[in-house]
Protein backbone atom coordinates (compact mmCIF):
# COMPACT_ATOMS: atom_id res chain seq x y z
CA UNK A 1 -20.56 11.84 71.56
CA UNK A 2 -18.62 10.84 74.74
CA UNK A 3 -14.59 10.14 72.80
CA UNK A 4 -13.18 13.50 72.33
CA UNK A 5 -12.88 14.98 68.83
CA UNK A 6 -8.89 14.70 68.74
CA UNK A 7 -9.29 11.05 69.69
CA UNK A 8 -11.95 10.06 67.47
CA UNK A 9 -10.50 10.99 64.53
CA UNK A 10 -7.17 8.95 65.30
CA UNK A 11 -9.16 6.43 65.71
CA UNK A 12 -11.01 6.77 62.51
CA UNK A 13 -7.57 7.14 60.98
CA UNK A 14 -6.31 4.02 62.49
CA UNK A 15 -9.63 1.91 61.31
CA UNK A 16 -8.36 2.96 57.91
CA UNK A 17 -4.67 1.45 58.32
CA UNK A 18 -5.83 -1.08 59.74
CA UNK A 19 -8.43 -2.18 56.99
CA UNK A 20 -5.42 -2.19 55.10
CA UNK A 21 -3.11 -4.28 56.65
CA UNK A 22 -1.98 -7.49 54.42
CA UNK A 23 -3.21 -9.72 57.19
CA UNK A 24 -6.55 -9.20 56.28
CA UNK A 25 -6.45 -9.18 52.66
CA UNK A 26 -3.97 -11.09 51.08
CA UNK A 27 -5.17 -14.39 52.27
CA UNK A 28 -8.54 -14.30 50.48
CA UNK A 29 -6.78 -13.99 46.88
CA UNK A 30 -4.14 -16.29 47.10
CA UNK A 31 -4.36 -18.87 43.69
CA UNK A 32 -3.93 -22.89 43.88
CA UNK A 33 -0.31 -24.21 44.00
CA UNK A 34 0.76 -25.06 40.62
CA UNK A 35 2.31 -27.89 39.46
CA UNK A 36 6.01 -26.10 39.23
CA UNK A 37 7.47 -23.43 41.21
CA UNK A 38 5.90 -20.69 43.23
CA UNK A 39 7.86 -18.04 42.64
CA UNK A 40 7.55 -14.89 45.01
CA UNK A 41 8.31 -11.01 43.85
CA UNK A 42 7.12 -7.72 44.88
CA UNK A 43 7.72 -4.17 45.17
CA UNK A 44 6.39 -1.55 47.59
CA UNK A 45 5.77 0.01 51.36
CA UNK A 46 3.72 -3.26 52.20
CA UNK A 47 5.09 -5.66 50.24
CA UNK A 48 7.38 -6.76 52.94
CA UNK A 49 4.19 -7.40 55.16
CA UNK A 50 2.59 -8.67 52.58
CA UNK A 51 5.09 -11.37 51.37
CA UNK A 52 5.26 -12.53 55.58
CA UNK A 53 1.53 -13.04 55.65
CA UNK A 54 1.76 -15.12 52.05
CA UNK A 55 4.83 -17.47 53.68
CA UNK A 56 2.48 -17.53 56.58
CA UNK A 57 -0.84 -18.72 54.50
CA UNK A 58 0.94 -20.67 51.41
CA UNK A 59 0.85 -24.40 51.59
CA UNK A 60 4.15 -25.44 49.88
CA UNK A 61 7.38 -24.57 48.83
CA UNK A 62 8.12 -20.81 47.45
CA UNK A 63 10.82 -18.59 47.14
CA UNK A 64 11.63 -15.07 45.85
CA UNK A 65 12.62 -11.70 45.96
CA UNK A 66 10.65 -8.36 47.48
CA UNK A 67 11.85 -5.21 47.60
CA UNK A 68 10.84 -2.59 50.56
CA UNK A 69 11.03 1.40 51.95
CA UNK A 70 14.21 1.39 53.92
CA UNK A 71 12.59 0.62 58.02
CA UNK A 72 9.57 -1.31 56.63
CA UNK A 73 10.90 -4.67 56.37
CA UNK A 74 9.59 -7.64 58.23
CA UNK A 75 11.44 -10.67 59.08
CA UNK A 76 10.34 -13.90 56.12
CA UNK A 77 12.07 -17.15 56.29
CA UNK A 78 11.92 -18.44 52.15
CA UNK A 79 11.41 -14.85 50.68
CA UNK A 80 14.27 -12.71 50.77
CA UNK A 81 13.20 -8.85 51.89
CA UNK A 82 15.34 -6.00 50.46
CA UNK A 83 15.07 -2.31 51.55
CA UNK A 84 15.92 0.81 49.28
CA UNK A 85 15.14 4.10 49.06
CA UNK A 86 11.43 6.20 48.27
CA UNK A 87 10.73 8.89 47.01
CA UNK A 88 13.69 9.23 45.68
CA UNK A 89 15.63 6.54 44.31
CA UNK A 90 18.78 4.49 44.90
CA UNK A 91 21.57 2.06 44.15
CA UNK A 92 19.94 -0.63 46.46
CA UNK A 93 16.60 -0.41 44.61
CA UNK A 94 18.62 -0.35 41.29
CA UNK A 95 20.09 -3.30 42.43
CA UNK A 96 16.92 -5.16 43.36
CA UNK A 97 14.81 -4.90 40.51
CA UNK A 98 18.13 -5.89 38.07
CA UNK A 99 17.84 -9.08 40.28
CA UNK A 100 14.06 -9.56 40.20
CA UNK A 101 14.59 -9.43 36.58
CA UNK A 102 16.80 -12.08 36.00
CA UNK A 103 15.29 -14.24 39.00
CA UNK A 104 11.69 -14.63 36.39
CA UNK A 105 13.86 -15.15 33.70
CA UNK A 106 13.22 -19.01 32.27
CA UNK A 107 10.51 -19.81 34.28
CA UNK A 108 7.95 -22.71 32.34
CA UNK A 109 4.79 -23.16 31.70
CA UNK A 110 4.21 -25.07 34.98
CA UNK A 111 5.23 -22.10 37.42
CA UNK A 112 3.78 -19.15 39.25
CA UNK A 113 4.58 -15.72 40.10
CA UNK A 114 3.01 -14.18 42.37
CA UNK A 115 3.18 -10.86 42.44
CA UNK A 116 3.14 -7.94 45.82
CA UNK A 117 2.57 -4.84 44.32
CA UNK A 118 1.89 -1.87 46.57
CA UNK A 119 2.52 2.43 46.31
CA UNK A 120 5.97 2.89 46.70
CA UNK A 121 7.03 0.48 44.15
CA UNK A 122 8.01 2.74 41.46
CA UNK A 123 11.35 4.36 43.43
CA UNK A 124 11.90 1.12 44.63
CA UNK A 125 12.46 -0.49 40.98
CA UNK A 126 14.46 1.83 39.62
CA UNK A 127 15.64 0.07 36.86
CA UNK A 128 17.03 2.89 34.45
CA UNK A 129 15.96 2.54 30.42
CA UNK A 130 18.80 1.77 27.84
CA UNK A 131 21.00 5.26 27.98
CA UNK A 132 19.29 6.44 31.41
CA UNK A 133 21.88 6.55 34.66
CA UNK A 134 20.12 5.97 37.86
CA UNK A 135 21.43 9.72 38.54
CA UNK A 136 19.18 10.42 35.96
CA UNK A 137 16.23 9.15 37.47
CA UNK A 138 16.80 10.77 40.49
CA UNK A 139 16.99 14.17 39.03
CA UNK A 140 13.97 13.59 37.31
CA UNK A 141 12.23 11.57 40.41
CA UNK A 142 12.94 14.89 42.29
CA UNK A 143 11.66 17.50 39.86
CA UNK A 144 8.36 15.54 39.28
CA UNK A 145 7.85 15.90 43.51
CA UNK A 146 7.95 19.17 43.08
CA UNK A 147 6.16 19.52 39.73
CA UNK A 148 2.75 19.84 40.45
CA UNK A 149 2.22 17.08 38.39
CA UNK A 150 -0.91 14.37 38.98
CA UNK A 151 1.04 10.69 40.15
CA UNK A 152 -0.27 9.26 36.91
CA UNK A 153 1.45 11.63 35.15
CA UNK A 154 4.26 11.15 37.02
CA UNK A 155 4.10 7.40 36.49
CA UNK A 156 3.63 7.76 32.97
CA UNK A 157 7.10 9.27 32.79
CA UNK A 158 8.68 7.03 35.20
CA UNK A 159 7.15 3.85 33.05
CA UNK A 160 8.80 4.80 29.59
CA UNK A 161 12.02 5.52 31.44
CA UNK A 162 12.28 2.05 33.01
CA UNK A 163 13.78 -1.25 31.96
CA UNK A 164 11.43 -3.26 34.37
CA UNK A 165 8.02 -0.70 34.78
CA UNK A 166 5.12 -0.51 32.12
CA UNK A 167 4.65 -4.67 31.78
CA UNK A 168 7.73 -5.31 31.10
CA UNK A 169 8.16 -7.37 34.65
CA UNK A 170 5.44 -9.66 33.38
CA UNK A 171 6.89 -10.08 29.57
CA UNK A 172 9.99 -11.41 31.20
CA UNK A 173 7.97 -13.86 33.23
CA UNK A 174 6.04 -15.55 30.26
CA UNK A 175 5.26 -18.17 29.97
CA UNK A 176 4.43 -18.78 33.73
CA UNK A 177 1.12 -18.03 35.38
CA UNK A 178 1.07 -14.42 37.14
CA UNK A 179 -1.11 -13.33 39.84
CA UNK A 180 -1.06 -10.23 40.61
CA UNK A 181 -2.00 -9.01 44.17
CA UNK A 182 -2.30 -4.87 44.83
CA UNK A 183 -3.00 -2.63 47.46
CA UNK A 184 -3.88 0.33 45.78
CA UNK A 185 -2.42 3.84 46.53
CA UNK A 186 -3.36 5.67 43.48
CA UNK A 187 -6.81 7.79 42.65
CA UNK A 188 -8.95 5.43 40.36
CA UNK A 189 -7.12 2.36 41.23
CA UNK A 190 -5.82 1.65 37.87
CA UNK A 191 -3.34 -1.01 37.95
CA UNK A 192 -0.65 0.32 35.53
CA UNK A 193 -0.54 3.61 38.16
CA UNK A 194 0.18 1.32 41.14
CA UNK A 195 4.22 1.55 41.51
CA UNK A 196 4.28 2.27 37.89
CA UNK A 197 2.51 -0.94 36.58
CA UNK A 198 5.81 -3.75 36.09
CA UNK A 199 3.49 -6.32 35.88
CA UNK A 200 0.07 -4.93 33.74
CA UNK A 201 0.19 -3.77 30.81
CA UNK A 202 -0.07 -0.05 29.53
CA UNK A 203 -1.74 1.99 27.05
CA UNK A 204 0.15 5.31 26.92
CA UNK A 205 3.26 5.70 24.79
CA UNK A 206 6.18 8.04 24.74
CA UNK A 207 4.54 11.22 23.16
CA UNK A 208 2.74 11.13 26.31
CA UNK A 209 5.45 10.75 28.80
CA UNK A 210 7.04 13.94 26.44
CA UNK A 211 3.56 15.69 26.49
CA UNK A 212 3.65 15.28 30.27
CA UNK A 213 7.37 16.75 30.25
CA UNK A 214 6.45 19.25 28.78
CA UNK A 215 3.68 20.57 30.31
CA UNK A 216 5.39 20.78 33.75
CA UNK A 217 8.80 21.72 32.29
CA UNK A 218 10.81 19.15 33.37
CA UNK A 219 14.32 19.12 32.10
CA UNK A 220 15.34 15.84 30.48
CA UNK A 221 19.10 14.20 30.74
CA UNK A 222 20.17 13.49 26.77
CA UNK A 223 19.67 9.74 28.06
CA UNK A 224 16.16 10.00 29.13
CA UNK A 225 15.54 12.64 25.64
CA UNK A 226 16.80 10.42 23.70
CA UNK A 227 15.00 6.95 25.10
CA UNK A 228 11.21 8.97 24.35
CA UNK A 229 12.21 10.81 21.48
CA UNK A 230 13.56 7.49 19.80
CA UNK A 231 10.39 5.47 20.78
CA UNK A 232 12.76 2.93 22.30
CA UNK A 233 10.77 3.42 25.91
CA UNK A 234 8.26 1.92 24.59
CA UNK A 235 6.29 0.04 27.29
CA UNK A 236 4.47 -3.68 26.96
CA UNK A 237 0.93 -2.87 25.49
CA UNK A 238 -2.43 -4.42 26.37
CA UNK A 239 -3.19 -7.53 23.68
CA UNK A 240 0.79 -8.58 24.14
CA UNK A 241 0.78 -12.23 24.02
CA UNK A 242 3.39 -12.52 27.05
CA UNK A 243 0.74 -11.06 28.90
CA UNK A 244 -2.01 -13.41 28.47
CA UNK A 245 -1.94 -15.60 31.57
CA UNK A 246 -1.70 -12.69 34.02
CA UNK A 247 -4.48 -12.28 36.60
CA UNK A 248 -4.28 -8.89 38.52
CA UNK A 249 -6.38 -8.33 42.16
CA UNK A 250 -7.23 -5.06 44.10
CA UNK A 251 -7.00 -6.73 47.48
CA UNK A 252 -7.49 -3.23 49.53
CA UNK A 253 -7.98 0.18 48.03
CA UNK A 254 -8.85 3.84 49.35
CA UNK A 255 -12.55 2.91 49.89
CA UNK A 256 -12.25 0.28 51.70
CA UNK A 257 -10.56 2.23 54.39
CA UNK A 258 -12.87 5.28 54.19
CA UNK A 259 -15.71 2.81 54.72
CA UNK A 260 -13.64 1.25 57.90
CA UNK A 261 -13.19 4.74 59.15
CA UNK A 262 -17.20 5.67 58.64
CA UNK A 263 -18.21 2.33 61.03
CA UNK A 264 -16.15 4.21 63.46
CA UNK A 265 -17.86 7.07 63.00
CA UNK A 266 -20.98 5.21 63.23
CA UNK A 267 -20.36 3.49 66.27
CA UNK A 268 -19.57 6.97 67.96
CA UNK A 269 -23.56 8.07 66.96
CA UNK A 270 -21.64 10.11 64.17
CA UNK A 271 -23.06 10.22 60.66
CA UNK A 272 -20.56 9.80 58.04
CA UNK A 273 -20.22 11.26 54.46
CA UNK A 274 -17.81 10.06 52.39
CA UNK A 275 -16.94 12.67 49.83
CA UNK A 276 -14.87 10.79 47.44
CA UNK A 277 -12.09 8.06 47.24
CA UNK A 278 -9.60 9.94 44.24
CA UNK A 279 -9.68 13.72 45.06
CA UNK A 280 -6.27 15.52 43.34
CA UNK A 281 -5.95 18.62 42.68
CA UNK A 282 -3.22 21.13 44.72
CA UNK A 283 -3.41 20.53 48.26
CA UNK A 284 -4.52 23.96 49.07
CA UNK A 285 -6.92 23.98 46.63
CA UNK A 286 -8.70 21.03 48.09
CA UNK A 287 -8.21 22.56 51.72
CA UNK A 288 -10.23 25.55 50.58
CA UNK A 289 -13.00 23.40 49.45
CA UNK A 290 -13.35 21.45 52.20
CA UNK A 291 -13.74 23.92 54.49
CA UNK A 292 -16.43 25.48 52.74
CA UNK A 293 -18.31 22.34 52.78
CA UNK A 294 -17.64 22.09 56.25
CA UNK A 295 -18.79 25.62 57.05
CA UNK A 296 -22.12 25.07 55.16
CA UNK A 297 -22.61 21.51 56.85
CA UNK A 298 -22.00 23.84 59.88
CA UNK A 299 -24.14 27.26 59.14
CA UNK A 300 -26.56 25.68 57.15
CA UNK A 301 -26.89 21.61 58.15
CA UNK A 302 -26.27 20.98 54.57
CA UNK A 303 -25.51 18.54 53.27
CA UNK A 304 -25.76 16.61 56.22
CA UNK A 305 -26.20 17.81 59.60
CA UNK A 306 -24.01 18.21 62.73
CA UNK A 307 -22.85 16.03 64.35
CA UNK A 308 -20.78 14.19 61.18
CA UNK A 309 -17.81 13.60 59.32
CA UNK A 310 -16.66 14.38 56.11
CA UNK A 311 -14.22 11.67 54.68
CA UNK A 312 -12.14 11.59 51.74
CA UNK A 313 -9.11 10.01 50.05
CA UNK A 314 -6.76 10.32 47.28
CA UNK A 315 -3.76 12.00 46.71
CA UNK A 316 -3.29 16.07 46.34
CA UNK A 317 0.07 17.79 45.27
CA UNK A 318 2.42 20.20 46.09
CA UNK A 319 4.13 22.52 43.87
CA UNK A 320 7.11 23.39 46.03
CA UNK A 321 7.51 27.22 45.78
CA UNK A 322 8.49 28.17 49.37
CA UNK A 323 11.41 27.58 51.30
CA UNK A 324 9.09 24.80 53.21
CA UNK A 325 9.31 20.72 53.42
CA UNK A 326 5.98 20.32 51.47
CA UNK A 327 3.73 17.29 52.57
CA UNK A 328 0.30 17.04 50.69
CA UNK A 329 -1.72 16.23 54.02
CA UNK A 330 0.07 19.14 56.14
CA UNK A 331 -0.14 21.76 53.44
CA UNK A 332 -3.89 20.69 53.04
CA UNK A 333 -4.77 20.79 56.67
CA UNK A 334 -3.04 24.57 56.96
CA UNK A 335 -4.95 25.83 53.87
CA UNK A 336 -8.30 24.33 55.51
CA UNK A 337 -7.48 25.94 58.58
CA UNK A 338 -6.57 29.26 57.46
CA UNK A 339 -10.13 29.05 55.36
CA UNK A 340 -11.89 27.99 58.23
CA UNK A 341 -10.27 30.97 60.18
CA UNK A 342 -11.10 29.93 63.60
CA UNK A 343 -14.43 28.24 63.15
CA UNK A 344 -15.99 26.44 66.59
CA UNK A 345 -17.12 23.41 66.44
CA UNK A 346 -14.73 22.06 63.35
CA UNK A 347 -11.92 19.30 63.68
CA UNK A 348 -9.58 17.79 61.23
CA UNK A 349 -7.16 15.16 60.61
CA UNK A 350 -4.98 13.87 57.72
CA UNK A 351 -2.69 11.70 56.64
CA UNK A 352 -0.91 9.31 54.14
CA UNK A 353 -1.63 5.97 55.29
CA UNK A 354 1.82 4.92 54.84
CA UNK A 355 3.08 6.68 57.94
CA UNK A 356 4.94 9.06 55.39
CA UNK A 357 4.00 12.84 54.42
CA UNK A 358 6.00 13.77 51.03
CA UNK A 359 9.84 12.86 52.30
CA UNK A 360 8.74 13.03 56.30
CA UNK A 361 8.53 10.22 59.06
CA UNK A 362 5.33 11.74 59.87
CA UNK A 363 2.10 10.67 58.57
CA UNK A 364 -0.22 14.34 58.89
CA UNK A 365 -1.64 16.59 61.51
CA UNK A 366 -4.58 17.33 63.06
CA UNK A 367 -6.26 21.18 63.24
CA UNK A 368 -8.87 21.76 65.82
CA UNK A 369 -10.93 25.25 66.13
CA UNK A 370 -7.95 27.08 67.82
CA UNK A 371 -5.30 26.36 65.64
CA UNK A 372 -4.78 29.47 64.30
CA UNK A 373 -5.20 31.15 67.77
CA UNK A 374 -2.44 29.01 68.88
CA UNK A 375 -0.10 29.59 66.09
CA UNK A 376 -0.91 33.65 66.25
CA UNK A 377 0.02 33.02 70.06
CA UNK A 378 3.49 31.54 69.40
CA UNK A 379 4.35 33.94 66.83
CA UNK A 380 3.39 32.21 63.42
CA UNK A 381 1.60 33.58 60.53
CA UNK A 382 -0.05 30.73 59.85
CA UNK A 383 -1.33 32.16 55.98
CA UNK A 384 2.84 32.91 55.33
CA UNK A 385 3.69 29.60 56.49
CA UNK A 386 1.25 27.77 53.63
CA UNK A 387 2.90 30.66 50.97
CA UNK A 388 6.37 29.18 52.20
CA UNK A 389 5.06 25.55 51.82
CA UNK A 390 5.52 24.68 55.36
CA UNK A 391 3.23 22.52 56.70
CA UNK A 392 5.21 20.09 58.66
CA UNK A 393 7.25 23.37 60.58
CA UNK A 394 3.86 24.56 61.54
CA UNK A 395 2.16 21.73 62.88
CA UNK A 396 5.22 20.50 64.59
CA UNK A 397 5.45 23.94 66.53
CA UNK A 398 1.97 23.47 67.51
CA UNK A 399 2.43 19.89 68.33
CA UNK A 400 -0.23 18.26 66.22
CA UNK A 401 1.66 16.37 63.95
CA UNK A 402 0.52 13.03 63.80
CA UNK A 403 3.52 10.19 63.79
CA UNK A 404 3.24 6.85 63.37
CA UNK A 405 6.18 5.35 62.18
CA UNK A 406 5.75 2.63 59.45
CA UNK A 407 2.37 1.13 58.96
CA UNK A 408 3.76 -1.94 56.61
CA UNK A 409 0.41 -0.73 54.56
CA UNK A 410 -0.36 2.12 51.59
CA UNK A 411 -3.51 3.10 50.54
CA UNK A 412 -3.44 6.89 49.66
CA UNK A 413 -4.03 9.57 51.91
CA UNK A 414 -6.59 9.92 54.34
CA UNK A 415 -9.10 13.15 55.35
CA UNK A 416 -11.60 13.39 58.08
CA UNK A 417 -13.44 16.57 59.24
CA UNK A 418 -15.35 16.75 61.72
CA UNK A 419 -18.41 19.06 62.70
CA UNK A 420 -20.31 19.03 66.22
């Protein structure tokens, strides 16, 4: 292998954002003008870029209305691009998605909506429930981040506290045609988990948003308590008539970028193993198992041998005990390299492909074989810093983080360990 380890695994990382830019696959799903309008919303980290490369590709008239994390818009000429805030809610995405709602409102038989859905949509529609203040959703946006809790669980709660989430989008749309386009950021790639689902339709119900409550404590406004406890959350269920003529696309998901990243691997004479596209679990957790893969892959030459890479997406969590900024990728990267405790030969990089590590500007880090000698060196305790949940203060003292700014794209995080 002639690229050095450090570079090879941006590079992999790259190949995985780039697989996923909207360039490449929005124009193979885009539906036959219909006879009416074409009628343009969206919601998302990419659906800025995405709604620029539809203008770019679409053949007649359209118009419309996407909403976008604040720095990630894109310049459109007939669809109108509006920033808010993520992870945490505002009153510009509240504004937005009241808008969006009332712009599909009337449409005909003749018309079509066509849909940019991509991760980040859910705090960018936040469209409170009858009795629900958008203070209210932040409170609870901001104790779910630090729950612990799975981001189908969170979206399960976010759904059946929204006016515009869980199908309800879609309803208001009937009776025009709906085409869905998604880039997936969730673990399984289920639809109604993709920025909480406005536009598909959804099988869970308010005892499970409660159950979900519940389980991770989270204290509800009266609003929100009342909206579940009532029923009156309800969400648009699958069989709803108003949903019949909607037609939903994965356009670019998790795999398809760990199988971009693994021809770069392959190209480099490295063999690649991809693990799995939809690991969760707590981020440390999954750090310590990784390593000892990639110690027995390194003692043993099992299950692959040296040289290789072990891949692997999804999306981890943080329960935010410590004083720390949190960050899925960073907190898993420290774990794995306090488990690895100084192993030669062993290199690692993650990120979220969005450019974005819990609430940072920076997308992950990268831990190489003297990582902890170098943090030991500058004074760190490296295993206090991951009790204190501060991943991002670590790696930035080292200066590994990895920054990218905005990628216009989201598909889930991104892992890559390598072994010489």
């Amino acid at each position: 292998m002639n690229t050095p380890p450090r570079e090879l695994l941006a590079n992999m990382f790259a190949a995985a954002v780039n697989a996923a830019q909207p360039e490449h696959c929005i124009p193979p799903f885009l539906p036959e003008a219909p006879r009416g309008r074409t009628l343009v919303i969206g919601a998302g980290k990419a659906s800025a870029a995405m709604a620029q490369v539809l203008e770019r590709h679409w053949p007649g008239p359209l118009s419309g209305l996407v909403v976008t994390r604040y720095g990630y818009a894109v310049a459109c000429e007939r669809i109108e691009i509006v920033e808010a805030a993520h992870p945490v809610p505002d009153a510009a995405g509240r504004e937005a998605a009241g808008r969006m709602l009332e712009l599909v409102r009337g449409l005909t038989g003749d018309d079509l909506v066509i849909c940019l859905i991509s991760g980040g949509g859910s705090s960018l529609l936040p469209l409170p429930g009858v009795g629900v203040t958008l203070e209210d959703k932040q409170t609870i946006n901001r104790a779910l981040l630090k729950s612990g809790a799975t981001i189908s669980e969170m979206n399960c709660v976010r759904r059946h506290l929204s006016a515009i989430k869980g199908g309800r989008l879609a309803a208001a749309c009937h009776p025009a045609r709906v085409v869905n386009l998604l880039i997936s950021d969730v673990p399984g790639d289920n639809p109604m988990d993709i920025a909480s689902g406005p536009t598909v339709a959804d099988p869970t119900t308010c005892a499970d948003a409660l159950e979900i409550v519940r389980r991770y404590a989270i204290e509800l406004p009266p609003g929100a308590r009342q909206l579940l406890d009532s029923g009156a959350g309800e969400t648009i269920k699958p069989g709803d008539e108003r949903l019949a003529r909607v037609t939903t696309h994965l356009v670019s998901t998790p795999q398809m970028a760990l199988e971009a990243a693994a021809g770069v691997a392959t190209a480099a004479g490295i063999q690649a193993l991809i693990l799995g596209d939809s690991i969760e679990g707590e981020a440390r957790d999954v750090g310590k198992v990784m390593a000892g893969i990639a110690l027995q892959v390194h003692n043993h030459q099992q299950p692959v041998a040296p040289p290789c890479v072990l891949l692997s997406g999804g999306e981890t969590t943080v329960t935010v005990r410590g004083s720390g900024r949190g960050g899925r990728n960073v907190e898993f990267l420290l774990s794995l390299a306090v488990a690895l405790n100084g192993a030669p030969d062993i290199f690692a990089v993650a990120g979220d492909t969005d450019g974005v590590d819990g609430q940072e500007e920076i997308a992950g880090a990268f831990v190489t074989p003297d990582t902890l000698a170098r943090a030991w060196s500058a004074g760190m305790r490296p295993r206090d810093r991951l009790d204190d949940n501060d991943g991002h203060g670590f790696f930035e003292s080292l200066g590994d983080s990895l920054v990218t700014g905005p990628t216009l794209t989201n598909v889930n995080d991104f892992r890559a360990i390598l072994v010489n």
